[in-house]
PDB file of N, CA and C in Angstrom:
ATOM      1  N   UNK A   1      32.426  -5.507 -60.523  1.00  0.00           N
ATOM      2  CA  UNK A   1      33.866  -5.430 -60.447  1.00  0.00           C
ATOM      3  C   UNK A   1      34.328  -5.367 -58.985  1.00  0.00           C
ATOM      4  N   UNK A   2      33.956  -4.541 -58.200  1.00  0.00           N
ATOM      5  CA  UNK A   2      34.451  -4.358 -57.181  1.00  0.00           C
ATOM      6  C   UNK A   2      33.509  -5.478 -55.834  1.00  0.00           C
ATOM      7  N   UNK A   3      32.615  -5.919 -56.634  1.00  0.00           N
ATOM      8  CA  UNK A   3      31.699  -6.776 -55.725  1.00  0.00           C
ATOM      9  C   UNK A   3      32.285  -8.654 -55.188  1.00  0.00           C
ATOM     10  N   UNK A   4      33.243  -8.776 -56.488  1.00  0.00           N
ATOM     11  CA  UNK A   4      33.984  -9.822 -56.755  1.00  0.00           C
ATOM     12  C   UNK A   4      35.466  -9.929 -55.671  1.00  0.00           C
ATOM     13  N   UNK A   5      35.748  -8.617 -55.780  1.00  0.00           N
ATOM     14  CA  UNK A   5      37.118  -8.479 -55.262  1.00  0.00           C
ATOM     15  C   UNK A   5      36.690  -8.916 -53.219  1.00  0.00           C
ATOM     16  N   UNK A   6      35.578  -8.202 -53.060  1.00  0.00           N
ATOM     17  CA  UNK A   6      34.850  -8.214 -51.697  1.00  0.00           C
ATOM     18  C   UNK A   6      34.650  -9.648 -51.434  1.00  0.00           C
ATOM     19  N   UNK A   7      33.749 -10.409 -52.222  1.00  0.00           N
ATOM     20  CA  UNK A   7      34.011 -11.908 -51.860  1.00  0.00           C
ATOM     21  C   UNK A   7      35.466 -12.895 -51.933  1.00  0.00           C
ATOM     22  N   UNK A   8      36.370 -12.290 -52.598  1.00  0.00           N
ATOM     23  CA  UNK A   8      38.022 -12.792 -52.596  1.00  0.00           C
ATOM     24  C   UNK A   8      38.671 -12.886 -51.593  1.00  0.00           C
ATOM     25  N   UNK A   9      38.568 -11.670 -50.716  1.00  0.00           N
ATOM     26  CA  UNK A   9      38.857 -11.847 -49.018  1.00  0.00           C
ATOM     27  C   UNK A   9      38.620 -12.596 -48.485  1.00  0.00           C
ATOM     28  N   UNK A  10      39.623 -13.311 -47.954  1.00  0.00           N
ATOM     29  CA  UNK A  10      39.329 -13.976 -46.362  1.00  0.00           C
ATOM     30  C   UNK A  10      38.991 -13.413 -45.245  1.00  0.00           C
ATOM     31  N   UNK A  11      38.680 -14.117 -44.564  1.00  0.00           N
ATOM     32  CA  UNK A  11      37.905 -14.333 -42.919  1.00  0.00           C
ATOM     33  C   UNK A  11      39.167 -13.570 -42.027  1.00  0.00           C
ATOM     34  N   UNK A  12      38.673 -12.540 -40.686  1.00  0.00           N
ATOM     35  CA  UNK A  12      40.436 -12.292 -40.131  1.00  0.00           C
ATOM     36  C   UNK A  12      40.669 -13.705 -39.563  1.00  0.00           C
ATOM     37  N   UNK A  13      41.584 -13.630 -38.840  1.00  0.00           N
ATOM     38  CA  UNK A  13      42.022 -15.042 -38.629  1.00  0.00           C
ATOM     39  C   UNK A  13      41.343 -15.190 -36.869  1.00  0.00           C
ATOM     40  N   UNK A  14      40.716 -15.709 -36.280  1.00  0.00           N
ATOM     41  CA  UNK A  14      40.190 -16.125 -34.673  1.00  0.00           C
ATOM     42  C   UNK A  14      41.414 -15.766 -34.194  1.00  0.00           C
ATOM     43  N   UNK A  15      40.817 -14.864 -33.150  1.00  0.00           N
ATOM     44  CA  UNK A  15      41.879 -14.664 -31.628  1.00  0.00           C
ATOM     45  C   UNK A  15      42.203 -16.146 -30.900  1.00  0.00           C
ATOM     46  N   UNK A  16      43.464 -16.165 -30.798  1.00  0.00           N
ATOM     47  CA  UNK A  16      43.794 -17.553 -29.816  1.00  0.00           C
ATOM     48  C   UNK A  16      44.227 -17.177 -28.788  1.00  0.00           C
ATOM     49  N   UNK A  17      45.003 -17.953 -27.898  1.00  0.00           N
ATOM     50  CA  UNK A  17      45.203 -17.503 -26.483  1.00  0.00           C
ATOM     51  C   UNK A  17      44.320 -17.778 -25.804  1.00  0.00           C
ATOM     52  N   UNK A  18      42.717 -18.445 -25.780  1.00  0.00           N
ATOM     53  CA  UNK A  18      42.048 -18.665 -24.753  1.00  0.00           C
ATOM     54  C   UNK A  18      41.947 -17.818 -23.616  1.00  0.00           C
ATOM     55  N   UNK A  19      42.661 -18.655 -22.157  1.00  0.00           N
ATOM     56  CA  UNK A  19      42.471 -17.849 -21.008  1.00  0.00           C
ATOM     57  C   UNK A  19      43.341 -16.042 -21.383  1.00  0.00           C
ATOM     58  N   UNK A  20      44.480 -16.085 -21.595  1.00  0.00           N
ATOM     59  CA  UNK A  20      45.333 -15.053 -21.792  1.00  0.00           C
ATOM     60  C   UNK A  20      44.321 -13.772 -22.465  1.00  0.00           C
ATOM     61  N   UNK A  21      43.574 -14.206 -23.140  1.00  0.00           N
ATOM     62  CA  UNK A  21      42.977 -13.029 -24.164  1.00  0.00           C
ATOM     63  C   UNK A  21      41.692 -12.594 -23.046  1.00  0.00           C
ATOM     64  N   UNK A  22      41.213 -13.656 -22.432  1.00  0.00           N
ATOM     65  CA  UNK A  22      40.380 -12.953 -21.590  1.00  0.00           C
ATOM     66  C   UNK A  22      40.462 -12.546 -20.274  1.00  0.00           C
ATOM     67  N   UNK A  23      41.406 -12.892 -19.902  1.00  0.00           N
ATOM     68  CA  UNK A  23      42.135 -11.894 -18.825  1.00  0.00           C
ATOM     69  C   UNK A  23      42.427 -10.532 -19.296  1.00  0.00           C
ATOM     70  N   UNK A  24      43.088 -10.114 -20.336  1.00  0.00           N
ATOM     71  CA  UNK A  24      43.324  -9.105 -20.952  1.00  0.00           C
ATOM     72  C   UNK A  24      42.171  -8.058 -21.210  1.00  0.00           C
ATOM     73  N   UNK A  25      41.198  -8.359 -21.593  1.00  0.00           N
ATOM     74  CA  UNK A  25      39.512  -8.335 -22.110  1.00  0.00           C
ATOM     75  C   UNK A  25      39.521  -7.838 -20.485  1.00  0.00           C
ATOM     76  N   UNK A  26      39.416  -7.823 -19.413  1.00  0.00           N
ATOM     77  CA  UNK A  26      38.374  -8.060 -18.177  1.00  0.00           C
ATOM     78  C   UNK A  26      39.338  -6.811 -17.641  1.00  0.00           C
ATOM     79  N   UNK A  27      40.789  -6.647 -17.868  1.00  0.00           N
ATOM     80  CA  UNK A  27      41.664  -5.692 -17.282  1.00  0.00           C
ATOM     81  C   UNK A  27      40.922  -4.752 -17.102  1.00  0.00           C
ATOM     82  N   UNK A  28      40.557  -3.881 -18.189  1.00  0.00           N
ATOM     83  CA  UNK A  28      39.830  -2.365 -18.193  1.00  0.00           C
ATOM     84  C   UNK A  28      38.931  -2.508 -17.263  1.00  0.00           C
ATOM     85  N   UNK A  29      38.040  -3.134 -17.219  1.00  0.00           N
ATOM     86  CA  UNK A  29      36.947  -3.245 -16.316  1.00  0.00           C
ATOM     87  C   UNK A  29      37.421  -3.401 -14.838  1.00  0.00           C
ATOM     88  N   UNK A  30      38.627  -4.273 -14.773  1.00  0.00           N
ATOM     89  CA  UNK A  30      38.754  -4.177 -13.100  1.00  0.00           C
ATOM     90  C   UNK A  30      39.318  -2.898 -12.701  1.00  0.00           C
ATOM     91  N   UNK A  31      40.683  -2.468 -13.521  1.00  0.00           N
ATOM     92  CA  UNK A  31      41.441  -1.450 -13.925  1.00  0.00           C
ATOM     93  C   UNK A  31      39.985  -0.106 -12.872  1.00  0.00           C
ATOM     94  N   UNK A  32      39.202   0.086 -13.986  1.00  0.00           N
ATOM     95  CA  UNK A  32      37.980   1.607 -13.673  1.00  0.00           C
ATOM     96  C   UNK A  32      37.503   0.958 -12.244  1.00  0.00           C
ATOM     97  N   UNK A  33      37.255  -0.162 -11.909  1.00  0.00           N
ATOM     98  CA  UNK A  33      36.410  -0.478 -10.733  1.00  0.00           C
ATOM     99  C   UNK A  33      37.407   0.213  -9.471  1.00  0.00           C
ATOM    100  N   UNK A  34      38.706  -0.128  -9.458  1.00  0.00           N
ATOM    101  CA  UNK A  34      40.079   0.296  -8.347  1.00  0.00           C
ATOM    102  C   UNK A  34      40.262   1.814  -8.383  1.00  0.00           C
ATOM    103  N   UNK A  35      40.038   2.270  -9.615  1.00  0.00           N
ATOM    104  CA  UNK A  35      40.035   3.870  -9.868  1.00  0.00           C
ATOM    105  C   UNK A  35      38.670   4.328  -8.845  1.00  0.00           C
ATOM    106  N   UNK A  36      37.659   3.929  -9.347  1.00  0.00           N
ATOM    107  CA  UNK A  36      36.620   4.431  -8.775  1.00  0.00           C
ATOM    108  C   UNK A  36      36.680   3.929  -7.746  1.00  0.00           C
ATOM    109  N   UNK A  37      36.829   3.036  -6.833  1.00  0.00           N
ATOM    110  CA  UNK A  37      37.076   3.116  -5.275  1.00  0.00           C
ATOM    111  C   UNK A  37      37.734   4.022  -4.649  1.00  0.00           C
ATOM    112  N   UNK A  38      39.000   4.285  -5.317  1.00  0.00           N
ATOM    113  CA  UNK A  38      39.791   5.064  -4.579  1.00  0.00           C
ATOM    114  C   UNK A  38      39.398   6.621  -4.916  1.00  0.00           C
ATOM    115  N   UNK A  39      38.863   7.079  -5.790  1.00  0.00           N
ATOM    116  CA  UNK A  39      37.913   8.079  -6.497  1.00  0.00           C
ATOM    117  C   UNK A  39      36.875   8.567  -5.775  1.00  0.00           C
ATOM    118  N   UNK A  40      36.472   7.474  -5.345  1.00  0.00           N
ATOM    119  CA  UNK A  40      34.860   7.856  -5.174  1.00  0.00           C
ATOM    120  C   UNK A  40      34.426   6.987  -3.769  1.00  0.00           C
ATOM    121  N   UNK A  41      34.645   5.846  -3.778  1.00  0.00           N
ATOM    122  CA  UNK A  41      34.040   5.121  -2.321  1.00  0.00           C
ATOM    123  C   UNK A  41      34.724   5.525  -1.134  1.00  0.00           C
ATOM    124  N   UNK A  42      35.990   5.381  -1.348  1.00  0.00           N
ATOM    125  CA  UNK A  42      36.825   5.355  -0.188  1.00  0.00           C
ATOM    126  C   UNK A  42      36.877   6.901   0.573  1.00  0.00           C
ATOM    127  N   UNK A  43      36.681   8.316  -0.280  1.00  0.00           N
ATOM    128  CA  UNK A  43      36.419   9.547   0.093  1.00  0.00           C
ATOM    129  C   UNK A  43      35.216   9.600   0.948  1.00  0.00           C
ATOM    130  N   UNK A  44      34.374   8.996   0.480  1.00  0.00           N
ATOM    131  CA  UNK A  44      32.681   8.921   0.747  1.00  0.00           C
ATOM    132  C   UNK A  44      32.604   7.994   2.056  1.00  0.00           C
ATOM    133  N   UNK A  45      33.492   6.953   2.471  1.00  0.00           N
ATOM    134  CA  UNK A  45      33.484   6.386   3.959  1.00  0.00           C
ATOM    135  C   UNK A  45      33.854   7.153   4.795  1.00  0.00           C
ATOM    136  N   UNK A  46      34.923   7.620   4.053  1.00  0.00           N
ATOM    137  CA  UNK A  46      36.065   8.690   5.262  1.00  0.00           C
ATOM    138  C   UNK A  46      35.194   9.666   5.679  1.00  0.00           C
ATOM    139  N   UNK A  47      34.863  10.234   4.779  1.00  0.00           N
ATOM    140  CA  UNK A  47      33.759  11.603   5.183  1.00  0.00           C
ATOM    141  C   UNK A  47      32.390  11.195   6.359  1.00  0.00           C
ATOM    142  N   UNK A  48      31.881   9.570   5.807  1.00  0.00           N
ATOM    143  CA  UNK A  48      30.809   9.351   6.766  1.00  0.00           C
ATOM    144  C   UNK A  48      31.415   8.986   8.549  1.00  0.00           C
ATOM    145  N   UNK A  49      32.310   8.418   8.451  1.00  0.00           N
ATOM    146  CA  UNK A  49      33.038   7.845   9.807  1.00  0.00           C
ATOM    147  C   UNK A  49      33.341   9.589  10.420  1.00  0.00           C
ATOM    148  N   UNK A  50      33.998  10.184   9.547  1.00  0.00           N
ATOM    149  CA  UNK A  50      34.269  11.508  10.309  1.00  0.00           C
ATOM    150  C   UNK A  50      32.949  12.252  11.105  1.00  0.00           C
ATOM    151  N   UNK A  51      31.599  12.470  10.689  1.00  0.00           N
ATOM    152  CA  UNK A  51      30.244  12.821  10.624  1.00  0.00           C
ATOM    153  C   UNK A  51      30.106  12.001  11.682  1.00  0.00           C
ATOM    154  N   UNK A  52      29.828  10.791  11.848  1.00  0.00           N
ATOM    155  CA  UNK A  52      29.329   9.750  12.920  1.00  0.00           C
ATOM    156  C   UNK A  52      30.236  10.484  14.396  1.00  0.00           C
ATOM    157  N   UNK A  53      31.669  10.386  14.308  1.00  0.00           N
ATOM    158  CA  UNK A  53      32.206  10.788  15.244  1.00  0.00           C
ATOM    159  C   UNK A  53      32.211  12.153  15.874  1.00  0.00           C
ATOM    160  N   UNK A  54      31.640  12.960  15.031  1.00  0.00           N
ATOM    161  CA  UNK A  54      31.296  14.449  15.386  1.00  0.00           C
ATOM    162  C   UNK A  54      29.753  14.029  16.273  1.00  0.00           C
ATOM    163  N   UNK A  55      29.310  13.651  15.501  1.00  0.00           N
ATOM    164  CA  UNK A  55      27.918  13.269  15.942  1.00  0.00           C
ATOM    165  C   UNK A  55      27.556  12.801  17.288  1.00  0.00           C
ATOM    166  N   UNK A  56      28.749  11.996  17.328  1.00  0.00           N
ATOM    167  CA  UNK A  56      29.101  11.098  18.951  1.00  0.00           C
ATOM    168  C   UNK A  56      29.584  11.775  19.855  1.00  0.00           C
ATOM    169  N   UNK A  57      30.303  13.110  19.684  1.00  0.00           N
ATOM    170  CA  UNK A  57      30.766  14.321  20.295  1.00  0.00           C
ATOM    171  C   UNK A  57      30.434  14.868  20.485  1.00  0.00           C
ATOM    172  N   UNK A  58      28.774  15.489  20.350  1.00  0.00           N
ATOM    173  CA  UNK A  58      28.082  16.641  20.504  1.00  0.00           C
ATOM    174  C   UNK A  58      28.318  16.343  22.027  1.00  0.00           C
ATOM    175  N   UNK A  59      27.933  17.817  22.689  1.00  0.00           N
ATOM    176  CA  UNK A  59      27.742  17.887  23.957  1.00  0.00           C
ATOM    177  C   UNK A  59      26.959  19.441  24.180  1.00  0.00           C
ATOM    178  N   UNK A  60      26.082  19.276  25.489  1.00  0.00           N
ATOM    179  CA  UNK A  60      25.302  20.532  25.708  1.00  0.00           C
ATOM    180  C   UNK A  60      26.282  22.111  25.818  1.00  0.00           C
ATOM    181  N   UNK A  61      25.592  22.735  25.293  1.00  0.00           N
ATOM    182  CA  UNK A  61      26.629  23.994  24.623  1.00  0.00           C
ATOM    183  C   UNK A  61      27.238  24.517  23.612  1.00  0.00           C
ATOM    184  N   UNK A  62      27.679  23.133  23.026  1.00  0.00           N
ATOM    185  CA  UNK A  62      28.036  23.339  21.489  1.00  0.00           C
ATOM    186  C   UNK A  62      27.442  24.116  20.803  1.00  0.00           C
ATOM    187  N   UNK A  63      28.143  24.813  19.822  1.00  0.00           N
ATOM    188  CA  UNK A  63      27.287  26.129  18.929  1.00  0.00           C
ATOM    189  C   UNK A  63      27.656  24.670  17.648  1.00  0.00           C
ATOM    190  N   UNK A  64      26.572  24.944  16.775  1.00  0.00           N
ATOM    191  CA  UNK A  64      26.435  24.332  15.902  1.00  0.00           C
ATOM    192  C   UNK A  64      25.443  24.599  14.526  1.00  0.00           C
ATOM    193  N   UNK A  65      25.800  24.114  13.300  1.00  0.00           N
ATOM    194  CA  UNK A  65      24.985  24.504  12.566  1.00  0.00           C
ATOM    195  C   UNK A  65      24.382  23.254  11.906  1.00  0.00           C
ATOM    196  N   UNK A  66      22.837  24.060  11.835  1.00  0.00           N
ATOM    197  CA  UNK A  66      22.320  22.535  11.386  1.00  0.00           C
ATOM    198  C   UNK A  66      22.179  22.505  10.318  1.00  0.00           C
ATOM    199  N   UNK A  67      21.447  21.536   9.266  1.00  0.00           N
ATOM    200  CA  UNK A  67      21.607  21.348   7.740  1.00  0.00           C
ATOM    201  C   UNK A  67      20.572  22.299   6.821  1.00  0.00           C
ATOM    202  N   UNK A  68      19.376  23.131   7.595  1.00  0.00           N
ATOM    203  CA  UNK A  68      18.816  24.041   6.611  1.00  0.00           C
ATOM    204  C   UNK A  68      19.807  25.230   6.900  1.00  0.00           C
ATOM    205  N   UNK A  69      21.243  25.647   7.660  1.00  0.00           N
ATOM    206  CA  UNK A  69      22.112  26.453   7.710  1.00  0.00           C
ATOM    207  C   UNK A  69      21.632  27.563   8.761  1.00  0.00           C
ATOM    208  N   UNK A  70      20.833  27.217   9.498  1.00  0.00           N
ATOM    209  CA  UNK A  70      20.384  27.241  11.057  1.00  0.00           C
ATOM    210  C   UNK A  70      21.410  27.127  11.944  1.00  0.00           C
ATOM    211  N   UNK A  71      21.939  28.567  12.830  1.00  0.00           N
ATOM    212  CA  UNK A  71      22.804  28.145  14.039  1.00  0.00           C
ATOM    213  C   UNK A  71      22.073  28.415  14.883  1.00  0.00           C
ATOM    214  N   UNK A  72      22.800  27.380  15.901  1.00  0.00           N
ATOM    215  CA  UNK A  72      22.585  27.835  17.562  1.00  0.00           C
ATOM    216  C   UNK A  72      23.282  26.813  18.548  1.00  0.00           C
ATOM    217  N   UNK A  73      23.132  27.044  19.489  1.00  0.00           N
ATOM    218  CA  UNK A  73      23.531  26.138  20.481  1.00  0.00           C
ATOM    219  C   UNK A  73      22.576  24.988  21.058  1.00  0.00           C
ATOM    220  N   UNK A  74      23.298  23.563  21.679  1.00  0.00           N
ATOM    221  CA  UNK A  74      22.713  22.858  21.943  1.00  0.00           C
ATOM    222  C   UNK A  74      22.289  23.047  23.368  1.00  0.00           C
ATOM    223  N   UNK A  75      20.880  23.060  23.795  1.00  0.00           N
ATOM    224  CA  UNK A  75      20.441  22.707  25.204  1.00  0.00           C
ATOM    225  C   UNK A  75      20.026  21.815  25.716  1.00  0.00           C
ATOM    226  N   UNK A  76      19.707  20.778  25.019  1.00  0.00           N
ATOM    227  CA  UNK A  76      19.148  19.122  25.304  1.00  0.00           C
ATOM    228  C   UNK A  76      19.600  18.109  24.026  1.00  0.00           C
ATOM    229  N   UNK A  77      20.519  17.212  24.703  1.00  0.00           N
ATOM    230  CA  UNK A  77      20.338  16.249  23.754  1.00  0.00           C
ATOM    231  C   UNK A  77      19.661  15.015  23.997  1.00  0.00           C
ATOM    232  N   UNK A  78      19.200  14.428  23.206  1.00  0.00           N
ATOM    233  CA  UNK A  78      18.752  12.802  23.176  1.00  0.00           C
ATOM    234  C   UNK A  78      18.862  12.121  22.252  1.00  0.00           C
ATOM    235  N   UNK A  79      18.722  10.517  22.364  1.00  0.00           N
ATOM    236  CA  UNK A  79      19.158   9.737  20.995  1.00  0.00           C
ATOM    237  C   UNK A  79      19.008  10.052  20.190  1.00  0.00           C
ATOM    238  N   UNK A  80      18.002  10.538  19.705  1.00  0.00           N
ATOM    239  CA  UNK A  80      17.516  10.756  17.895  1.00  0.00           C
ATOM    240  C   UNK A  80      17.512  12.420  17.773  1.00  0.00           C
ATOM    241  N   UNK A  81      16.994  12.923  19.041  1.00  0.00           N
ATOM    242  CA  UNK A  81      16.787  14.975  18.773  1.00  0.00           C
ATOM    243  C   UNK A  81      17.864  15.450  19.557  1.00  0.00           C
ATOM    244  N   UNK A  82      18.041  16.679  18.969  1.00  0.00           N
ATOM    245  CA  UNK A  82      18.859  17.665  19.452  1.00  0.00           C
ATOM    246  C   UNK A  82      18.215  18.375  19.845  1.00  0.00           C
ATOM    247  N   UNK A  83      17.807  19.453  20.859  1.00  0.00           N
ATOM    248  CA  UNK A  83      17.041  20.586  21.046  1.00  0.00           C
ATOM    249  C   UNK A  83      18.173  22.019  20.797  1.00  0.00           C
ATOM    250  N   UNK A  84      18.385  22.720  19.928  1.00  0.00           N
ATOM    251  CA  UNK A  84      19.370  23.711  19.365  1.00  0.00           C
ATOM    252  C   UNK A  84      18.196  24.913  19.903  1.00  0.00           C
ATOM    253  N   UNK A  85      19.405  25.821  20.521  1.00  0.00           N
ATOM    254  CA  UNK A  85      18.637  27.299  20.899  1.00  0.00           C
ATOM    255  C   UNK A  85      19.252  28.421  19.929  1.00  0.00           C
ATOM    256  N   UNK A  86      18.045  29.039  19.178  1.00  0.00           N
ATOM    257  CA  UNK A  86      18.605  29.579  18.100  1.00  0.00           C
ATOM    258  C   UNK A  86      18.091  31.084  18.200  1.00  0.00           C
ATOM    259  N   UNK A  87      17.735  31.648  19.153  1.00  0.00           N
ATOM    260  CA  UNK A  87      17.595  32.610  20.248  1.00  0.00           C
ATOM    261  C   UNK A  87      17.109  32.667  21.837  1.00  0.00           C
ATOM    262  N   UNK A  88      17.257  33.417  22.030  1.00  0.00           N
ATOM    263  CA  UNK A  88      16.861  33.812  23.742  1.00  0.00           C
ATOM    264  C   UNK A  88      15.533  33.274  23.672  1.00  0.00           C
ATOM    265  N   UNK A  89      15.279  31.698  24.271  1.00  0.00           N
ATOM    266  CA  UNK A  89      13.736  31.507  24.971  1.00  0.00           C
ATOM    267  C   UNK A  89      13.333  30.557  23.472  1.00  0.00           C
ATOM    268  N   UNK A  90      14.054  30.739  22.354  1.00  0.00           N
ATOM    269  CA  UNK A  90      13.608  29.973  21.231  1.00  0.00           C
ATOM    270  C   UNK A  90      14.617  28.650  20.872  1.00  0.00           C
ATOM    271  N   UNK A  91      13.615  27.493  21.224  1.00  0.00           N
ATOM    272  CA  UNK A  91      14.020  26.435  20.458  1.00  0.00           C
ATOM    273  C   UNK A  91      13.399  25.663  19.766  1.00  0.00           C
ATOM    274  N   UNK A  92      14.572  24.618  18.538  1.00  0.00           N
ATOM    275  CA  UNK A  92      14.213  24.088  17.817  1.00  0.00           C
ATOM    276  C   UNK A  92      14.334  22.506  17.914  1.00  0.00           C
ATOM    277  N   UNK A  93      13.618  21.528  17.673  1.00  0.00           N
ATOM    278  CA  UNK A  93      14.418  20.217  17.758  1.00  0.00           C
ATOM    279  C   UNK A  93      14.422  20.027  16.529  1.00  0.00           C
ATOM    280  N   UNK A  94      15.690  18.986  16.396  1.00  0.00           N
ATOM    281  CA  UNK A  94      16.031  18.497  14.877  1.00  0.00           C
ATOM    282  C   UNK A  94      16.720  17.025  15.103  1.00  0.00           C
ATOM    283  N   UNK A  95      16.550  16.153  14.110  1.00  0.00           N
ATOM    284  CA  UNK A  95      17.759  14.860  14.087  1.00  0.00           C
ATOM    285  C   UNK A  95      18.697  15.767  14.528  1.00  0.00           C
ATOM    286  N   UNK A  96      19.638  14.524  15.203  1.00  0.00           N
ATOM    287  CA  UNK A  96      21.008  14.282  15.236  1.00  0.00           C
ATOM    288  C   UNK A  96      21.844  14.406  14.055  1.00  0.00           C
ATOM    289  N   UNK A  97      21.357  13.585  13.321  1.00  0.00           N
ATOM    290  CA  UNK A  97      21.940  13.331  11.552  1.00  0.00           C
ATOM    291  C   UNK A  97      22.062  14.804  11.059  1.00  0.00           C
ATOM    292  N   UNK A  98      21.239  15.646  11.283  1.00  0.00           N
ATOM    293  CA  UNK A  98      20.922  17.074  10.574  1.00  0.00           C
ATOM    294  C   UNK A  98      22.235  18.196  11.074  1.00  0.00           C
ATOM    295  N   UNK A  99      22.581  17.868  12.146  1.00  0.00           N
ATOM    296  CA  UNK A  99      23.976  18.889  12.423  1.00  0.00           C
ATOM    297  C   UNK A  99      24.931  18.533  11.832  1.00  0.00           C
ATOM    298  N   UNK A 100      25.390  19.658  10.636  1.00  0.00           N
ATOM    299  CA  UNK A 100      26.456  19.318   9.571  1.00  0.00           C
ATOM    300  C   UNK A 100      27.628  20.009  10.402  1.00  0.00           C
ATOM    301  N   UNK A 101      27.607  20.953  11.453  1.00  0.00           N
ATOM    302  CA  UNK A 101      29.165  21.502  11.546  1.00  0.00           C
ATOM    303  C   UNK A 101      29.182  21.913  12.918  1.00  0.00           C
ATOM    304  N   UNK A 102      30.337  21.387  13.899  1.00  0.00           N
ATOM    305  CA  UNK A 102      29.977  22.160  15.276  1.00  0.00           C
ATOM    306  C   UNK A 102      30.831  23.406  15.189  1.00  0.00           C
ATOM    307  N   UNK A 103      30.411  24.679  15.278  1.00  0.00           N
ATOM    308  CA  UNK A 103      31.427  25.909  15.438  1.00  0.00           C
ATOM    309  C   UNK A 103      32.565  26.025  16.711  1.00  0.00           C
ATOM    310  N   UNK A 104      33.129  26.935  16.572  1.00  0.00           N
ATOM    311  CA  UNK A 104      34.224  27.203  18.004  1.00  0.00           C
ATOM    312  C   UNK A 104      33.298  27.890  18.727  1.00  0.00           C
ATOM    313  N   UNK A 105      33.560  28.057  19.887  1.00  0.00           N
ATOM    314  CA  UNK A 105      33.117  28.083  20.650  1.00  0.00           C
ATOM    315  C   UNK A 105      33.569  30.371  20.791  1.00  0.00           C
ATOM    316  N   UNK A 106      31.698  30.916  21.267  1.00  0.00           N
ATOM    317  CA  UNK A 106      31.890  32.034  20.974  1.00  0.00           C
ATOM    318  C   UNK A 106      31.724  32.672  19.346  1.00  0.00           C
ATOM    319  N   UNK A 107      31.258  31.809  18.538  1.00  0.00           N
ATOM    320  CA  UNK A 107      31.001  32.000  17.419  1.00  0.00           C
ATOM    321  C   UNK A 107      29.294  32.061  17.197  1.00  0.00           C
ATOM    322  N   UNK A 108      28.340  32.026  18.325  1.00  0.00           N
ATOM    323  CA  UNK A 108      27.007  32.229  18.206  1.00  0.00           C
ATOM    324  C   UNK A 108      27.135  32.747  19.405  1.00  0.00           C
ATOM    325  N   UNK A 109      26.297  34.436  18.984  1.00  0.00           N
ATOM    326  CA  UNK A 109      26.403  34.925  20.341  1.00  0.00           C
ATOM    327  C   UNK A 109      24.412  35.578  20.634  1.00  0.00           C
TER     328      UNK A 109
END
């Protein structure tokens, strides 16, 4: 009885519109891609350009903290190392890349 009624139905009818329907179709997808740039990429440049330019700013003296959360001041720099004095007579070298924050000045004593 009810198996009969199931084959009585028609087919839905084909989407038309061609190009129109798949432009429509592709929206969402570009739609999340513009979200997530402005979400997610564009925060994530800003933050690296800011870092580079700190980076380019170090200068001998700077109190600074490095990325295992290590302070001290800088006494030698060079291209790739920092030499950070993180007591009287004690230093450390580390990347450049590794100094996450320069302090004010008088804040490592």
């Amino acid at each position: 009885m009810f198996i009969s009624q199931a084959f009585a139905q028609s087919a839905p009818a084909a989407a038309g519109g061609g190009a129109e329907s798949t432009l429509l179709s592709l929206l969402p997808l570009v739609l999340m891609f513009v979200v997530l740039y402005f979400i997610m990429i564009r925060p994530q440049m800003k933050r690296q350009k800011e870092h580079k330019a700190m980076l380019d700013a170090l200068a001998k003296g700077d109190e600074v903290v490095v990325g295992g959360g290590v302070i001290g001041r800088i006494s030698k720099l060079g291209d790739s190392l920092v030499h950070v004095e993180v007591a009287e007579g004690v230093e450390i070298q580390v990347q450049r890349p590794s100094v996450v924050q320069v302090l004010p000045k008088g804040t490592f004593k």
